[in-house]
Protein backbone atom coordinates (compact mmCIF):
# COMPACT_ATOMS: atom_id res chain seq x y z
CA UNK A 1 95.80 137.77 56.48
CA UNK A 2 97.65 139.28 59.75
CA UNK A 3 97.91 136.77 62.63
CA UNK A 4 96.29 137.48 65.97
CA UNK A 5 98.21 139.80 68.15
CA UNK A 6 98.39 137.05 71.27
CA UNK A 7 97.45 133.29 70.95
CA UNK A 8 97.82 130.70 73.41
CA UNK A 9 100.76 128.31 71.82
CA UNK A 10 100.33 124.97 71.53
CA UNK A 11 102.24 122.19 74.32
CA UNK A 12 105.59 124.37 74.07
CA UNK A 13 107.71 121.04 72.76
CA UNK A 14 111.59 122.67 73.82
CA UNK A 15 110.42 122.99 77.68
CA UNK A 16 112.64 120.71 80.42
CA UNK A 17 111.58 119.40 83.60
CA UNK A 18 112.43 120.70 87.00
CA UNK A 19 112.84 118.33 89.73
CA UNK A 20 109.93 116.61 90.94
CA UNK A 21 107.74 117.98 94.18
CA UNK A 22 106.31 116.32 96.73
CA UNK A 23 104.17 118.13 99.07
CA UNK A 24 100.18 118.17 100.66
CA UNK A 25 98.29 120.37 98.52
CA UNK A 26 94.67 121.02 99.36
CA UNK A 27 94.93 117.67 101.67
CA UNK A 28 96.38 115.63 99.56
CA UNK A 29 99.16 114.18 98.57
CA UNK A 30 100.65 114.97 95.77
CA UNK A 31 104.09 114.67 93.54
CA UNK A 32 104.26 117.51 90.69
CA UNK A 33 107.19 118.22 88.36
CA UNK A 34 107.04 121.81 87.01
CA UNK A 35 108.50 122.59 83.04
CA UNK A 36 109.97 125.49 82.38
CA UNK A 37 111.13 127.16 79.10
CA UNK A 38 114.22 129.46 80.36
CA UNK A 39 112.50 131.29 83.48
CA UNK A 40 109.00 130.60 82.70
CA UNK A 41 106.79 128.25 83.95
CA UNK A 42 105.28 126.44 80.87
CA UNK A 43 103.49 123.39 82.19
CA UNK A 44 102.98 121.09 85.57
CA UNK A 45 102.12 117.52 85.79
CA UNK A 46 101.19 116.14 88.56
CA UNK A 47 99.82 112.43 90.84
CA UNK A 48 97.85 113.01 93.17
CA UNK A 49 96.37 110.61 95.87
CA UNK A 50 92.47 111.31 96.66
CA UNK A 51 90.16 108.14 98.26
CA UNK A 52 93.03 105.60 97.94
CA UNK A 53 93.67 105.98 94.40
CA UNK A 54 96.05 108.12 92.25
CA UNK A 55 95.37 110.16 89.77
CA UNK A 56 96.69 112.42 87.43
CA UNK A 57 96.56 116.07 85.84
CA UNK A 58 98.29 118.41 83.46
CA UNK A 59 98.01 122.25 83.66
CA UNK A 60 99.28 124.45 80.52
CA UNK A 61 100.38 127.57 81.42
CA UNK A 62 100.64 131.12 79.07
CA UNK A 63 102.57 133.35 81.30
CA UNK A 64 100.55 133.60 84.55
CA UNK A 65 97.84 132.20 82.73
CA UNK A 66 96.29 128.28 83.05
CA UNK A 67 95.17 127.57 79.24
CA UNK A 68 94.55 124.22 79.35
CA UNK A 69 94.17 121.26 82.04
CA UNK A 70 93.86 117.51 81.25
CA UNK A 71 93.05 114.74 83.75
CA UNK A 72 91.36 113.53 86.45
CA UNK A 73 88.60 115.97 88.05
CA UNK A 74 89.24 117.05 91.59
CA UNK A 75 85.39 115.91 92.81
CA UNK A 76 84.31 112.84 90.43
CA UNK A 77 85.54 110.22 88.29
CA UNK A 78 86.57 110.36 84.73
CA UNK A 79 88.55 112.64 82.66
CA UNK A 80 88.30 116.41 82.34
CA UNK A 81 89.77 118.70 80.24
CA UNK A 82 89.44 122.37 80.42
CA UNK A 83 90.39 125.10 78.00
CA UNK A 84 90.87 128.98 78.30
CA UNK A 85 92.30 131.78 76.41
CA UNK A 86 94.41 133.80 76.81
CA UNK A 87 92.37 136.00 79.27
CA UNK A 88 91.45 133.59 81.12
CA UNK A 89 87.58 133.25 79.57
CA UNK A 90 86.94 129.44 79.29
CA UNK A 91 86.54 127.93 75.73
CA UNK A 92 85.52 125.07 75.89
CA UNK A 93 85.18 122.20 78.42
CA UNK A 94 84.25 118.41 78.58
CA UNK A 95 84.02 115.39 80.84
CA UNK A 96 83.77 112.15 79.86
CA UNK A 97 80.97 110.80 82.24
CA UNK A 98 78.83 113.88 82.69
CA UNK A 99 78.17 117.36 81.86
CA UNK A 100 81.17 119.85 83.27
CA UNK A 101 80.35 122.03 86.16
CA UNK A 102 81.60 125.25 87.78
CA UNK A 103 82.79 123.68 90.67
CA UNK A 104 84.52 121.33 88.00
CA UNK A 105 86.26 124.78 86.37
CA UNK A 106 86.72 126.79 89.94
CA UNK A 107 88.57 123.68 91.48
CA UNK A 108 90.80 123.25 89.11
CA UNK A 109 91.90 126.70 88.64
CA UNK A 110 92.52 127.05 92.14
CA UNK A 111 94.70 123.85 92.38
CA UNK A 112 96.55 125.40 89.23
CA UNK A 113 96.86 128.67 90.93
CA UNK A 114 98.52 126.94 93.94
CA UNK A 115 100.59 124.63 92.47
CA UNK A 116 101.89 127.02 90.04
CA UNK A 117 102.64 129.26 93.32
CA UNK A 118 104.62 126.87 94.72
CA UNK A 119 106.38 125.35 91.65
CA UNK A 120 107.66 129.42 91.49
CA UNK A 121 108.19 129.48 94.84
CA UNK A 122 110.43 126.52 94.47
CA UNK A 123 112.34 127.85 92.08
CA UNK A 124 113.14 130.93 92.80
CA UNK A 125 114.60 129.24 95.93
CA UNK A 126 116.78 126.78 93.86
CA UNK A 127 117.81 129.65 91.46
CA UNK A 128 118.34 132.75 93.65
CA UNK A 129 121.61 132.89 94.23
CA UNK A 130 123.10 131.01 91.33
């Protein structure tokens, strides 16, 4: 049996944390601490604050590409967690209060699209040059 050209690996388990960010992102505040693996970006984890409470999310990254997110919506209560292929196509999704949304999906790609831009953005800074 030949294996599929391009999957989406599993949490990469030899990535290393970058130095934690704090920063307002889409109003809120929020501390995120990129992984890399060599150059690339591999995962973020981040705490935000929303309505006086904290809460928490993890983005999985293939290349440019968010493949999986775990955590706290952006809009509701509960826990989320989204997956996508390699493509980007979703594959499955479920929250554990109610049934997921698109405005559950389309927020949270955004917020992984700019945190991801500014986790590069970061370090590129810290690395250009060294």
């Amino acid at each position: 049996m030949t294996p599929p050209l391009v999957t989406a690996p599993a949490t990469p388990q030899n990535d290393s944390p970058a130095a934690t960010v704090e920063l307002v992102a889409g109003g809120m505040p929020t501390r995120y601490t990129p992984y890399y693996q060599g150059t690339t970006l591999t995962r973020i984890e981040e705490e935000r604050q929303a309505d006086d409470r904290s809460e928490r999310g993890e983005y999985e990254f293939y290349g440019a590409r968010l493949v999986r997110y775990y955590g706290a919506p952006l809009a509701s209560g509960g826990t989320l967690e989204l997956k996508f292929d390699v493509d980007g196509g979703l594959v499955s999704a479920s929250h554990s209060q109610r049934a997921v949304q698109e405005t559950d999906i389309a927020a949270i790609r955004g917020r992984a699209s700019l945190l991801r831009n500014h986790a590069l953005a970061q370090h590129a800074t810290m690395t250009h040059g060294h």
